[in-house]
C-alpha atoms as a PDB file:
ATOM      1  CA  UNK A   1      30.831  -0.833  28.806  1.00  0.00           C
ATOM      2  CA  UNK A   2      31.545  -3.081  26.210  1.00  0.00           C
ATOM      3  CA  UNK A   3      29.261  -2.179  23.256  1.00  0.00           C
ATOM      4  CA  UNK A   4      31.440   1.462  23.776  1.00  0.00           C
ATOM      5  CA  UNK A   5      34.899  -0.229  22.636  1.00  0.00           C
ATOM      6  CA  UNK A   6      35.403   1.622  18.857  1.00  0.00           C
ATOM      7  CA  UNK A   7      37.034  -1.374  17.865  1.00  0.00           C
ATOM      8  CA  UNK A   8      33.935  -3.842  18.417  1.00  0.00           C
ATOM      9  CA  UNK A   9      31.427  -4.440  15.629  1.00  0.00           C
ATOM     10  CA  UNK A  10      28.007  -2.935  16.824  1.00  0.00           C
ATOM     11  CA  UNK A  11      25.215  -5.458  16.258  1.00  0.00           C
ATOM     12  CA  UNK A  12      23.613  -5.590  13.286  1.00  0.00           C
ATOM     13  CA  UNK A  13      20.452  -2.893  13.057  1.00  0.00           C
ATOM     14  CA  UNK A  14      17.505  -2.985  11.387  1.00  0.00           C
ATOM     15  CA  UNK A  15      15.216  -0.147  10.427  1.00  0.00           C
ATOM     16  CA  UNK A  16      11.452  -1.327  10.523  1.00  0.00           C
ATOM     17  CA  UNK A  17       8.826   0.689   8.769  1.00  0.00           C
ATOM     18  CA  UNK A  18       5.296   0.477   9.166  1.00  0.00           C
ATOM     19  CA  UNK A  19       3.032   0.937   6.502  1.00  0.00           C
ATOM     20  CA  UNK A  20      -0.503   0.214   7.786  1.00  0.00           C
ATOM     21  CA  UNK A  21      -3.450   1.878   6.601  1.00  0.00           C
ATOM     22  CA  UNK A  22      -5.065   2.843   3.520  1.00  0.00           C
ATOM     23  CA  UNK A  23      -3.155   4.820   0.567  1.00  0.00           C
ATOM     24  CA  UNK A  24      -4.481   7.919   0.130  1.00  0.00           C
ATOM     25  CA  UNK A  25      -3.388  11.483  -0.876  1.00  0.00           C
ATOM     26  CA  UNK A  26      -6.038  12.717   1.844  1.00  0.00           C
ATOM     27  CA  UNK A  27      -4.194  14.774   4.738  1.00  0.00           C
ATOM     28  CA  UNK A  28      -5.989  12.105   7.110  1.00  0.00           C
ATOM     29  CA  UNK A  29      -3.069  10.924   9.603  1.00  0.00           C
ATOM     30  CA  UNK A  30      -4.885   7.581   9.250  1.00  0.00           C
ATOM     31  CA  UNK A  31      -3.900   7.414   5.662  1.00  0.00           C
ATOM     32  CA  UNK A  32      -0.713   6.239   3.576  1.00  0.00           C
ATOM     33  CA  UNK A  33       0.542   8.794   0.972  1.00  0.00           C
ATOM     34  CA  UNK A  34       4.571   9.893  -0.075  1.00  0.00           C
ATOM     35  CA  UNK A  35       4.501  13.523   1.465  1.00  0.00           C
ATOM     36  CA  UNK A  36       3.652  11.974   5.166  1.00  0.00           C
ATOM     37  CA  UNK A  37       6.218   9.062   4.794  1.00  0.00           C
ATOM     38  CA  UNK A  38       8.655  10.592   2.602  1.00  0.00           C
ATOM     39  CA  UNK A  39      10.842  11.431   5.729  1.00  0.00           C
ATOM     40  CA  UNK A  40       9.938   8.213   7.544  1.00  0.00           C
ATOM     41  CA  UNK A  41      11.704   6.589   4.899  1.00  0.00           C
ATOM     42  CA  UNK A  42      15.073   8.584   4.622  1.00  0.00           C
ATOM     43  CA  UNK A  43      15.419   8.358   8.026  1.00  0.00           C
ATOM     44  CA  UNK A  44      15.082   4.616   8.439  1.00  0.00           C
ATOM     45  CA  UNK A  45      17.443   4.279   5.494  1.00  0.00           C
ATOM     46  CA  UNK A  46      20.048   6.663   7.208  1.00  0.00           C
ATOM     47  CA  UNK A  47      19.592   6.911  10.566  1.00  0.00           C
ATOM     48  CA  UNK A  48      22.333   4.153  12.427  1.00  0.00           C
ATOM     49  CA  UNK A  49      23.170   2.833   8.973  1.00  0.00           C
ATOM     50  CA  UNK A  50      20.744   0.186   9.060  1.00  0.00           C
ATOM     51  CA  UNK A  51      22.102  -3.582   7.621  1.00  0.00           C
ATOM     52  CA  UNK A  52      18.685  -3.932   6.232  1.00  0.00           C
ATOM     53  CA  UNK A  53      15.076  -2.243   6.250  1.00  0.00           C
ATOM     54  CA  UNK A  54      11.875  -4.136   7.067  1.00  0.00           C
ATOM     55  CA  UNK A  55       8.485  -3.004   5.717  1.00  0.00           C
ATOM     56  CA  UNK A  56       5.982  -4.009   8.159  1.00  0.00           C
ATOM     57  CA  UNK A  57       2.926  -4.323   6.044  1.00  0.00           C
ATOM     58  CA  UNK A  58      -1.194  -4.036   6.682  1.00  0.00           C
ATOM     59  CA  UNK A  59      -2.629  -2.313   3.783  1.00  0.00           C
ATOM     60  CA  UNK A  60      -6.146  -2.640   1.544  1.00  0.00           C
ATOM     61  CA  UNK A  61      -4.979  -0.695  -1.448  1.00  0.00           C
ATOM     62  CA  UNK A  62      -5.857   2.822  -2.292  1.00  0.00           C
ATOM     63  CA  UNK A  63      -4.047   5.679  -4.314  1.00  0.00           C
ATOM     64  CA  UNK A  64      -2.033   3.879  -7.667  1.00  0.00           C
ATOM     65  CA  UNK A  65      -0.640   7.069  -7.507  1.00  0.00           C
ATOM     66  CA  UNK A  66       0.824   7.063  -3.794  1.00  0.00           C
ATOM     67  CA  UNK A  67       1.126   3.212  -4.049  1.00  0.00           C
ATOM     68  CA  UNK A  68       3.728   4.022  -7.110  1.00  0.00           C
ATOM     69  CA  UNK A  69       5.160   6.809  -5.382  1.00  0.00           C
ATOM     70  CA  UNK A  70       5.950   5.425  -2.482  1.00  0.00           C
ATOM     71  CA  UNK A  71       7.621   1.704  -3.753  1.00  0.00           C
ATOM     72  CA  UNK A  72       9.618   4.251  -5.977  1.00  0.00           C
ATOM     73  CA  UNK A  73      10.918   6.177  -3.404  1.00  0.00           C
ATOM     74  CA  UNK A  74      12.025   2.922  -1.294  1.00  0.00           C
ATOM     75  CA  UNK A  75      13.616   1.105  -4.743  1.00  0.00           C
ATOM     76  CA  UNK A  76      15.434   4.596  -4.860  1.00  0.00           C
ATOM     77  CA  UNK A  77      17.438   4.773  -1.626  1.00  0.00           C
ATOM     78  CA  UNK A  78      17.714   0.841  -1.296  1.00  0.00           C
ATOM     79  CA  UNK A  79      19.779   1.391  -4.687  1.00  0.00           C
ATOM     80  CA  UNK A  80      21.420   4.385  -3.226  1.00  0.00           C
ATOM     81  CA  UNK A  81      22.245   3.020  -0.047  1.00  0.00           C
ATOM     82  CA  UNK A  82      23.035  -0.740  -1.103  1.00  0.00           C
ATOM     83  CA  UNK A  83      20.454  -1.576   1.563  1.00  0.00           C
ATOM     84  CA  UNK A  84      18.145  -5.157   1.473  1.00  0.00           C
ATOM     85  CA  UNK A  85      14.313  -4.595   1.922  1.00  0.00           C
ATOM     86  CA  UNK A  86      12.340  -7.478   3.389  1.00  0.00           C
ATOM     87  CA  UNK A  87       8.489  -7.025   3.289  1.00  0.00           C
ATOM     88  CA  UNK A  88       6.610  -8.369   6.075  1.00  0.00           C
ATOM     89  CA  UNK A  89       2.444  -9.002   5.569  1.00  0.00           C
ATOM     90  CA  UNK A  90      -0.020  -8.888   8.189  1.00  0.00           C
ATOM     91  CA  UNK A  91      -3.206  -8.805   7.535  1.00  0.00           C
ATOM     92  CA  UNK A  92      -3.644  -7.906   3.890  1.00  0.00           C
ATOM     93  CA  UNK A  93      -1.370  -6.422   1.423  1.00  0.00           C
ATOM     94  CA  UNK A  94      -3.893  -5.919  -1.510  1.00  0.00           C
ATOM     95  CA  UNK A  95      -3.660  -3.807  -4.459  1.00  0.00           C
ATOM     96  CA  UNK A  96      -2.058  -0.589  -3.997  1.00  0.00           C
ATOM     97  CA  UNK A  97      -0.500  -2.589  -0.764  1.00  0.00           C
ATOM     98  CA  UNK A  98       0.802  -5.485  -2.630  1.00  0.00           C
ATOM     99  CA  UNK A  99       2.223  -2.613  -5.245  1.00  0.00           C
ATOM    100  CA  UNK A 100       4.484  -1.491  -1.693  1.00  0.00           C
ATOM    101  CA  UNK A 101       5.435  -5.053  -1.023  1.00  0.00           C
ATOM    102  CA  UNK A 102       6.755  -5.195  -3.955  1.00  0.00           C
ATOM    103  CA  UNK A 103       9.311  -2.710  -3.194  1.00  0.00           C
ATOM    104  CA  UNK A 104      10.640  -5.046  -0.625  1.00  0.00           C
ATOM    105  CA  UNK A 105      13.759  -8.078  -2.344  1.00  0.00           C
ATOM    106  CA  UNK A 106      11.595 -10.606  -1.025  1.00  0.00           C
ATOM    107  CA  UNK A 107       8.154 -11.194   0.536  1.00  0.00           C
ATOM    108  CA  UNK A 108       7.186 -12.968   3.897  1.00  0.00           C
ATOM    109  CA  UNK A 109       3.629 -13.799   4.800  1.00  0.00           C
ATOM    110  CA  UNK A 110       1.818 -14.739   7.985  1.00  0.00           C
ATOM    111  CA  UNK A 111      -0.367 -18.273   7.322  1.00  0.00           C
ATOM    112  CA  UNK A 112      -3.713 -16.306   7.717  1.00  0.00           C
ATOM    113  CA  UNK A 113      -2.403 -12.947   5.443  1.00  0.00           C
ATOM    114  CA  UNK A 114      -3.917 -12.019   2.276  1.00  0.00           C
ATOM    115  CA  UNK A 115      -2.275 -10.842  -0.644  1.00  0.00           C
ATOM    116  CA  UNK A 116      -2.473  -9.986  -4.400  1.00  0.00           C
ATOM    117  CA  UNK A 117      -5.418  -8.200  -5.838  1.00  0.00           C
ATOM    118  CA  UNK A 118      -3.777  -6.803  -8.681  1.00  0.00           C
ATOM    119  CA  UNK A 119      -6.195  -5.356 -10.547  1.00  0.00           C
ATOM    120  CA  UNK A 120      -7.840  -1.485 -10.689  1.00  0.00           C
ATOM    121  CA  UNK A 121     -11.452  -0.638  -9.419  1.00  0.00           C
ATOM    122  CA  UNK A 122     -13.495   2.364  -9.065  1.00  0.00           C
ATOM    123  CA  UNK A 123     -16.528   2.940  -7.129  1.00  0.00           C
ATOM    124  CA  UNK A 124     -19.467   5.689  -7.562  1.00  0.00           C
ATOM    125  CA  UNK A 125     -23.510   5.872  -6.906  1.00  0.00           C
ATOM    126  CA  UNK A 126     -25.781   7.250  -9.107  1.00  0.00           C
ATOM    127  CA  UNK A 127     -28.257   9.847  -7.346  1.00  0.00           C
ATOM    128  CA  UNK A 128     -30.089  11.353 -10.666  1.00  0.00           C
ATOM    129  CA  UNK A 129     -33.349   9.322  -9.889  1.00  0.00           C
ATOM    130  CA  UNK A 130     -33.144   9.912  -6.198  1.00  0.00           C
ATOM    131  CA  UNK A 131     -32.520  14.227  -6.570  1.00  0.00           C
ATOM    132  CA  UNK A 132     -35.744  13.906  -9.454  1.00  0.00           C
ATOM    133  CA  UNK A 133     -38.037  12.194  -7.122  1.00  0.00           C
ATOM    134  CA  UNK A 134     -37.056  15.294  -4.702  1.00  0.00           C
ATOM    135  CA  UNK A 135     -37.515  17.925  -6.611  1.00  0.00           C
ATOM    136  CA  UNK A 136     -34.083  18.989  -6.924  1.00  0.00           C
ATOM    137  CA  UNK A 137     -32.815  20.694  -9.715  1.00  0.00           C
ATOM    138  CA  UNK A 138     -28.812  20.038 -10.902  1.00  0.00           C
ATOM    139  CA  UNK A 139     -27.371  22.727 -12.433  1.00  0.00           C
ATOM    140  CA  UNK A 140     -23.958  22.385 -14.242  1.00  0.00           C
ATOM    141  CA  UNK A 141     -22.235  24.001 -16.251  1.00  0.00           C
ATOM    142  CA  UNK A 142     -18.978  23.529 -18.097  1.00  0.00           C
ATOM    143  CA  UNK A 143     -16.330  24.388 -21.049  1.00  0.00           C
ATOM    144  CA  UNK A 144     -15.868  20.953 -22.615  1.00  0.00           C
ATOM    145  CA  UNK A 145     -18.310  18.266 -23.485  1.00  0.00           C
ATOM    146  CA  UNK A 146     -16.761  15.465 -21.209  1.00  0.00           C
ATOM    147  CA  UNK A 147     -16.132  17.646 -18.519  1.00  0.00           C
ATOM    148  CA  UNK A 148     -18.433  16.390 -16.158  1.00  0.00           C
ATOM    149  CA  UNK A 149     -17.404  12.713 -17.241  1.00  0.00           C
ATOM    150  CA  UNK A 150     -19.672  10.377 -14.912  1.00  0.00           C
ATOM    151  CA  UNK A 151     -21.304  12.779 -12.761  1.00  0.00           C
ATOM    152  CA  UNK A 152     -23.174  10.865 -10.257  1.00  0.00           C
ATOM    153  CA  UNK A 153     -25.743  13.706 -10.724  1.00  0.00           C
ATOM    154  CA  UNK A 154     -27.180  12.498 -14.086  1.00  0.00           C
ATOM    155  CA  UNK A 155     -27.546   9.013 -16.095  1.00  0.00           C
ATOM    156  CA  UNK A 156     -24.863   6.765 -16.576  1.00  0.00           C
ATOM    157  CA  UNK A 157     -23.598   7.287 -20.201  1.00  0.00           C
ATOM    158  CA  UNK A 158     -21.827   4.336 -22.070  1.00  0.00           C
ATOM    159  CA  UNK A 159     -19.327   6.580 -23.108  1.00  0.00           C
ATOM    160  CA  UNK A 160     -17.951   7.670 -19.968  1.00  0.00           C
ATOM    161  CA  UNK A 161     -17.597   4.485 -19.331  1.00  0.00           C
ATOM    162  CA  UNK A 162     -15.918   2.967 -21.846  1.00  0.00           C
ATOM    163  CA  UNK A 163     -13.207   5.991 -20.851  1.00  0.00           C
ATOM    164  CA  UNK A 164     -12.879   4.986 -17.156  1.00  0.00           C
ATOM    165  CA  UNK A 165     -12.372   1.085 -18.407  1.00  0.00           C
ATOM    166  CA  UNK A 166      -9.495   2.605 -20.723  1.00  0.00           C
ATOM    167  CA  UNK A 167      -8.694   4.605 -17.996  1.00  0.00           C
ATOM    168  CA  UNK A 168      -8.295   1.696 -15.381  1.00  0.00           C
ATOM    169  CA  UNK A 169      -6.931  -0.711 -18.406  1.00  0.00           C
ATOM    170  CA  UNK A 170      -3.590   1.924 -18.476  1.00  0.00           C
ATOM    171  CA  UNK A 171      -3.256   1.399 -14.650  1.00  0.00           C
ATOM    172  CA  UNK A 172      -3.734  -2.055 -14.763  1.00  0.00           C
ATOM    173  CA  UNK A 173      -1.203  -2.739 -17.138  1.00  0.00           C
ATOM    174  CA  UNK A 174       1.557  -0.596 -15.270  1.00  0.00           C
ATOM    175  CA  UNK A 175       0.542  -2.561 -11.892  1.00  0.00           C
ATOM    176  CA  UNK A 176       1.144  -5.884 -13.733  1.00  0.00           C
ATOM    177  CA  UNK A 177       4.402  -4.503 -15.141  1.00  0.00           C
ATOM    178  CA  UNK A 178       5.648  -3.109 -11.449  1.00  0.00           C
ATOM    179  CA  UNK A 179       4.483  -6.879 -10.314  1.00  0.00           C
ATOM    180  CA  UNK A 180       6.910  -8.570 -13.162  1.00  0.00           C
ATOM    181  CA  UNK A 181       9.693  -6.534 -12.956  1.00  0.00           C
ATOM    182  CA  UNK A 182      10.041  -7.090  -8.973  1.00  0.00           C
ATOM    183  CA  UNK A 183       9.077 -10.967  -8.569  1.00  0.00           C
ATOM    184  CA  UNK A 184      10.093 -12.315 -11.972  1.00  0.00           C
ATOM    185  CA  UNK A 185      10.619 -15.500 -12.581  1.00  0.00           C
ATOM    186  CA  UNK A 186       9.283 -16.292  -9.054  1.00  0.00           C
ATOM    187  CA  UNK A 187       5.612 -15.830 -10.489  1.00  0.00           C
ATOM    188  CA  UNK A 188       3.756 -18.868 -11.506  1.00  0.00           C
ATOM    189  CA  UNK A 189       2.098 -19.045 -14.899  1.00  0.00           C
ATOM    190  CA  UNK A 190      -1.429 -18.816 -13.371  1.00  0.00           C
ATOM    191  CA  UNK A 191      -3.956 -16.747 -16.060  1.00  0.00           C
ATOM    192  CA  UNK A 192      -6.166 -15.668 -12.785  1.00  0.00           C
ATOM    193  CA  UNK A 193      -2.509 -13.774 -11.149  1.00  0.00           C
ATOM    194  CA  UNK A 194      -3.751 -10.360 -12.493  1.00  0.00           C
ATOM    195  CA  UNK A 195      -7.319 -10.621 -12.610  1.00  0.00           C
ATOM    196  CA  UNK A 196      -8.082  -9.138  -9.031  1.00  0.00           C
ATOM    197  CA  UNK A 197      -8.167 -12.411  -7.356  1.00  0.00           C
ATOM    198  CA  UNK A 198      -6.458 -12.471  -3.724  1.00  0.00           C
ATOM    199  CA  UNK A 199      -5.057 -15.357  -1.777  1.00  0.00           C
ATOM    200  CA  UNK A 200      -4.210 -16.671   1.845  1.00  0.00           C
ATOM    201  CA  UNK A 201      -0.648 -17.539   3.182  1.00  0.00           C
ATOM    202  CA  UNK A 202       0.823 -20.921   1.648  1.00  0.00           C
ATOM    203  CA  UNK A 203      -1.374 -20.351  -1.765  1.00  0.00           C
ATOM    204  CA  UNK A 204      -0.633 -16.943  -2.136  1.00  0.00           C
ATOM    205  CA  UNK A 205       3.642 -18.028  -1.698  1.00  0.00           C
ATOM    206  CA  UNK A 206       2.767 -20.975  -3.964  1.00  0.00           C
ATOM    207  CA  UNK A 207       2.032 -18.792  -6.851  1.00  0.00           C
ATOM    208  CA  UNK A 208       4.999 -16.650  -6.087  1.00  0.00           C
ATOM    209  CA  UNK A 209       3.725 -13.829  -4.997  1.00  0.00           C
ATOM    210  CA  UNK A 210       5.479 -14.002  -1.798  1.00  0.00           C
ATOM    211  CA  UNK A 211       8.876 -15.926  -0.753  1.00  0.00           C
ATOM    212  CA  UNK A 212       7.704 -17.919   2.237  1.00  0.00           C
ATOM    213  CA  UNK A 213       5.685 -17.657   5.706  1.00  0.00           C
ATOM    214  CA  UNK A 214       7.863 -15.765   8.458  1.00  0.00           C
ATOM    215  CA  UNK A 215       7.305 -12.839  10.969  1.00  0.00           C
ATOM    216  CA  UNK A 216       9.688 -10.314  10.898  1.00  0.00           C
ATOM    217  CA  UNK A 217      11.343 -10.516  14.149  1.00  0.00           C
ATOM    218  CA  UNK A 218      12.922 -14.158  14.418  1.00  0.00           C
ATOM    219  CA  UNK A 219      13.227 -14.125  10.387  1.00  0.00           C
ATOM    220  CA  UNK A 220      15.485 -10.766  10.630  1.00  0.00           C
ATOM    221  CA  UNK A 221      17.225 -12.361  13.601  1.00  0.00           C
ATOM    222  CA  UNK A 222      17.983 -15.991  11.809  1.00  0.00           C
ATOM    223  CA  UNK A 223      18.951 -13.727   8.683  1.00  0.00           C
ATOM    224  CA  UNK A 224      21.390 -11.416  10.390  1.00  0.00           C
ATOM    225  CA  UNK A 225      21.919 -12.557  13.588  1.00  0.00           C
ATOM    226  CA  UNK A 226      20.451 -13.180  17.230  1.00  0.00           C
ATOM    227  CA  UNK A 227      22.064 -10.100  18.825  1.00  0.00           C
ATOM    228  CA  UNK A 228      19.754  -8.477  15.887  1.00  0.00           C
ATOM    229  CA  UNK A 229      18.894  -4.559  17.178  1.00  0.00           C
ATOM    230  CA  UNK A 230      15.641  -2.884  15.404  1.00  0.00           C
ATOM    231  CA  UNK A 231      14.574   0.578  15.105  1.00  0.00           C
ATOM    232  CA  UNK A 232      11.068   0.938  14.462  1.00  0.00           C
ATOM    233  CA  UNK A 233       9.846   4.256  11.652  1.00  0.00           C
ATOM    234  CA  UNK A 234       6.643   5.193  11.259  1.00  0.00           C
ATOM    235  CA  UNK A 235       4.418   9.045  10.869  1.00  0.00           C
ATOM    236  CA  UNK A 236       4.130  11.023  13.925  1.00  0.00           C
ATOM    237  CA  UNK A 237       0.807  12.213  15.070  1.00  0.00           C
ATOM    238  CA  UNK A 238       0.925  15.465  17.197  1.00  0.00           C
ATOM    239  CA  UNK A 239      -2.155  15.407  20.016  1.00  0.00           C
ATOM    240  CA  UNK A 240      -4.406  17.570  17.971  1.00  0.00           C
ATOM    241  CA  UNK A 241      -4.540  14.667  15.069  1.00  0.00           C
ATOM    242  CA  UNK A 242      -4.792  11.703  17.915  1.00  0.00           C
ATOM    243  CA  UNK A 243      -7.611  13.623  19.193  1.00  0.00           C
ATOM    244  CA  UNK A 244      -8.935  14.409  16.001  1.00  0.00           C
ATOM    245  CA  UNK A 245      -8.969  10.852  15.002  1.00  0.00           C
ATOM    246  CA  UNK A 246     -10.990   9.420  17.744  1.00  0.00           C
ATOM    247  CA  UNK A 247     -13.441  13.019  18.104  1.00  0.00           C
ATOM    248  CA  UNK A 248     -13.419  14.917  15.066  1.00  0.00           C
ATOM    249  CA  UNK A 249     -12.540  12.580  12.225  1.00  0.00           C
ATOM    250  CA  UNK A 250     -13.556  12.533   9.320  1.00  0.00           C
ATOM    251  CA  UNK A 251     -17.212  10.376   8.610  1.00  0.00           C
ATOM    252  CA  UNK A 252     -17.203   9.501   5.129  1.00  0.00           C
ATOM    253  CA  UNK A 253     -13.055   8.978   4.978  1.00  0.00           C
ATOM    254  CA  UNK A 254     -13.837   6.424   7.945  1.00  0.00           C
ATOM    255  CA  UNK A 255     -16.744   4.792   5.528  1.00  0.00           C
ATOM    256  CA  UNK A 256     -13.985   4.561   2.371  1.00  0.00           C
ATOM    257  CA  UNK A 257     -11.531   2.798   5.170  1.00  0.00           C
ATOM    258  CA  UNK A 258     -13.928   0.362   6.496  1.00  0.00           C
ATOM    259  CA  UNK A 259     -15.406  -0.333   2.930  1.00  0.00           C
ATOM    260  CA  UNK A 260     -11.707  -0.780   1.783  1.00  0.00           C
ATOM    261  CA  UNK A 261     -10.794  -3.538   4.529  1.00  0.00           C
ATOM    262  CA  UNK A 262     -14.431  -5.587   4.227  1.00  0.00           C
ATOM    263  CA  UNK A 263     -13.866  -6.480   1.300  1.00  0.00           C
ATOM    264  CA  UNK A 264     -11.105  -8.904   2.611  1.00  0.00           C
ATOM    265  CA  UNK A 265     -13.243  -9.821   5.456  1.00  0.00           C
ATOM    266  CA  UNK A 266     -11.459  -7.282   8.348  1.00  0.00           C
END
């Protein structure tokens, strides 16, 4: 009957939201993107007035577009609200998922987690040899020269890909700025920080691209408090898309997701 008294302080409450999963505009419920968190996040920034929101992170990358979307949209009501953000790292947070942990004031990593890989990369096939051998015509036809820019379809062309790198260079550079504006001075003056290159736990902290290794319970708890309450936020699947996951999913999105986690060994 206590915690009922409007004159006694309410423990402290923090609003946890996960972000596992790749970052993708697909409509996948498997995948990260702004539209399906977008009211995740104002709700664990309003809902109870949280003291303080914890990102629970397990992410491989994807989108720079949704990756840059979403950090925005958590900078935005942490400002608004005068809220702390704590980032915690399971597994991985690579790439587009070190660009969301970067939303977070500071950075806490398991021993074992992986993080960094701040760099841009694109991935095709080329089939032109492979249709030839089979007989199979390709038809295209479009209203501008570089319209069909590196059509797996036909040869590579030097040109088209001397665009993508200029492409990828213009991401690159605005990942590396979103890195230095959040961590700051806390980043070591290491030449191989932006080149892609990932790192585990202590090594990963000792360049500064994380603030020590914690889990997000008993770090929230020594932080605010041992009576410490937590709400956890994440996207909510109706049964069609549980079902859908497990029976009707989507083959090749599954391929890109397993692809995306191998290469940090999960």
């Amino acid at each position: 009957m206590v915690r009922f008294l409007p004159f006694l302080p309410s423990p402290p409450l923090i609003s946890v939201i996960r972000l596992h999963g790749m970052i993708a505009s697909s409509p996948r419920a498997s995948v990260l993107n702004d539209v399906a968190l977008a009211p995740v996040i104002e709700r664990a920034f309003r809902k109870g007035k949280p003291k303080a929101i914890a990102l629970s992170i397990n992410s491989p990358g994807g989108s720079p577009a949704q990756s840059s979307l979403i950090a925005a949209r958590i900078r935005r009501l942490a400002e608004e609200r005068e809220v702390p953000v704590h980032a915690f790292v399971e597994d991985v947070a690579a790439s587009g998922g070190y660009w969301l942990a970067c939303a977070a004031d500071d950075i806490w990593l398991d021993g074992n987690s992986i993080a960094g890989s701040i760099g841009v990369i694109s991935a095709s096939f080329g089939l032109h040899e492979f249709i030839t051998r089979h007989g199979i015509e390709r038809r295209v036809h479009t209203a501008g020269k570089d319209k069909s820019m590196l059509d797996p379809f036909r040869p590579e062309r030097a040109e088209d890909v001397t665009r993508l790198l200029a492409i990828q260079g213009q991401i690159h550079e605005g990942f590396i700025d979103q890195v230095k504006t959040r961590r700051g001075a806390r980043l070591a003056a290491d030449d191989d920080l932006f080149t892609g290159e990932f790192w585990v736990g202590q090594k990963a902290v000792d360049l500064g691209l994380a603030d020590g290794i914690a889990h997000l319970v008993p770090k929230m708890k020594a932080l605010y408090g041992d009576k410490t309450r937590f709400a956890v936020h994440g996207p909510k699947r109706g049964l069609f898309q549980r079902l859908g996951a497990q029976v009707m999913g989507d083959a090749l999105g599954q391929i890109e997701d397993r692809a995306a986690w191998a290469r940090f060994g999960l």
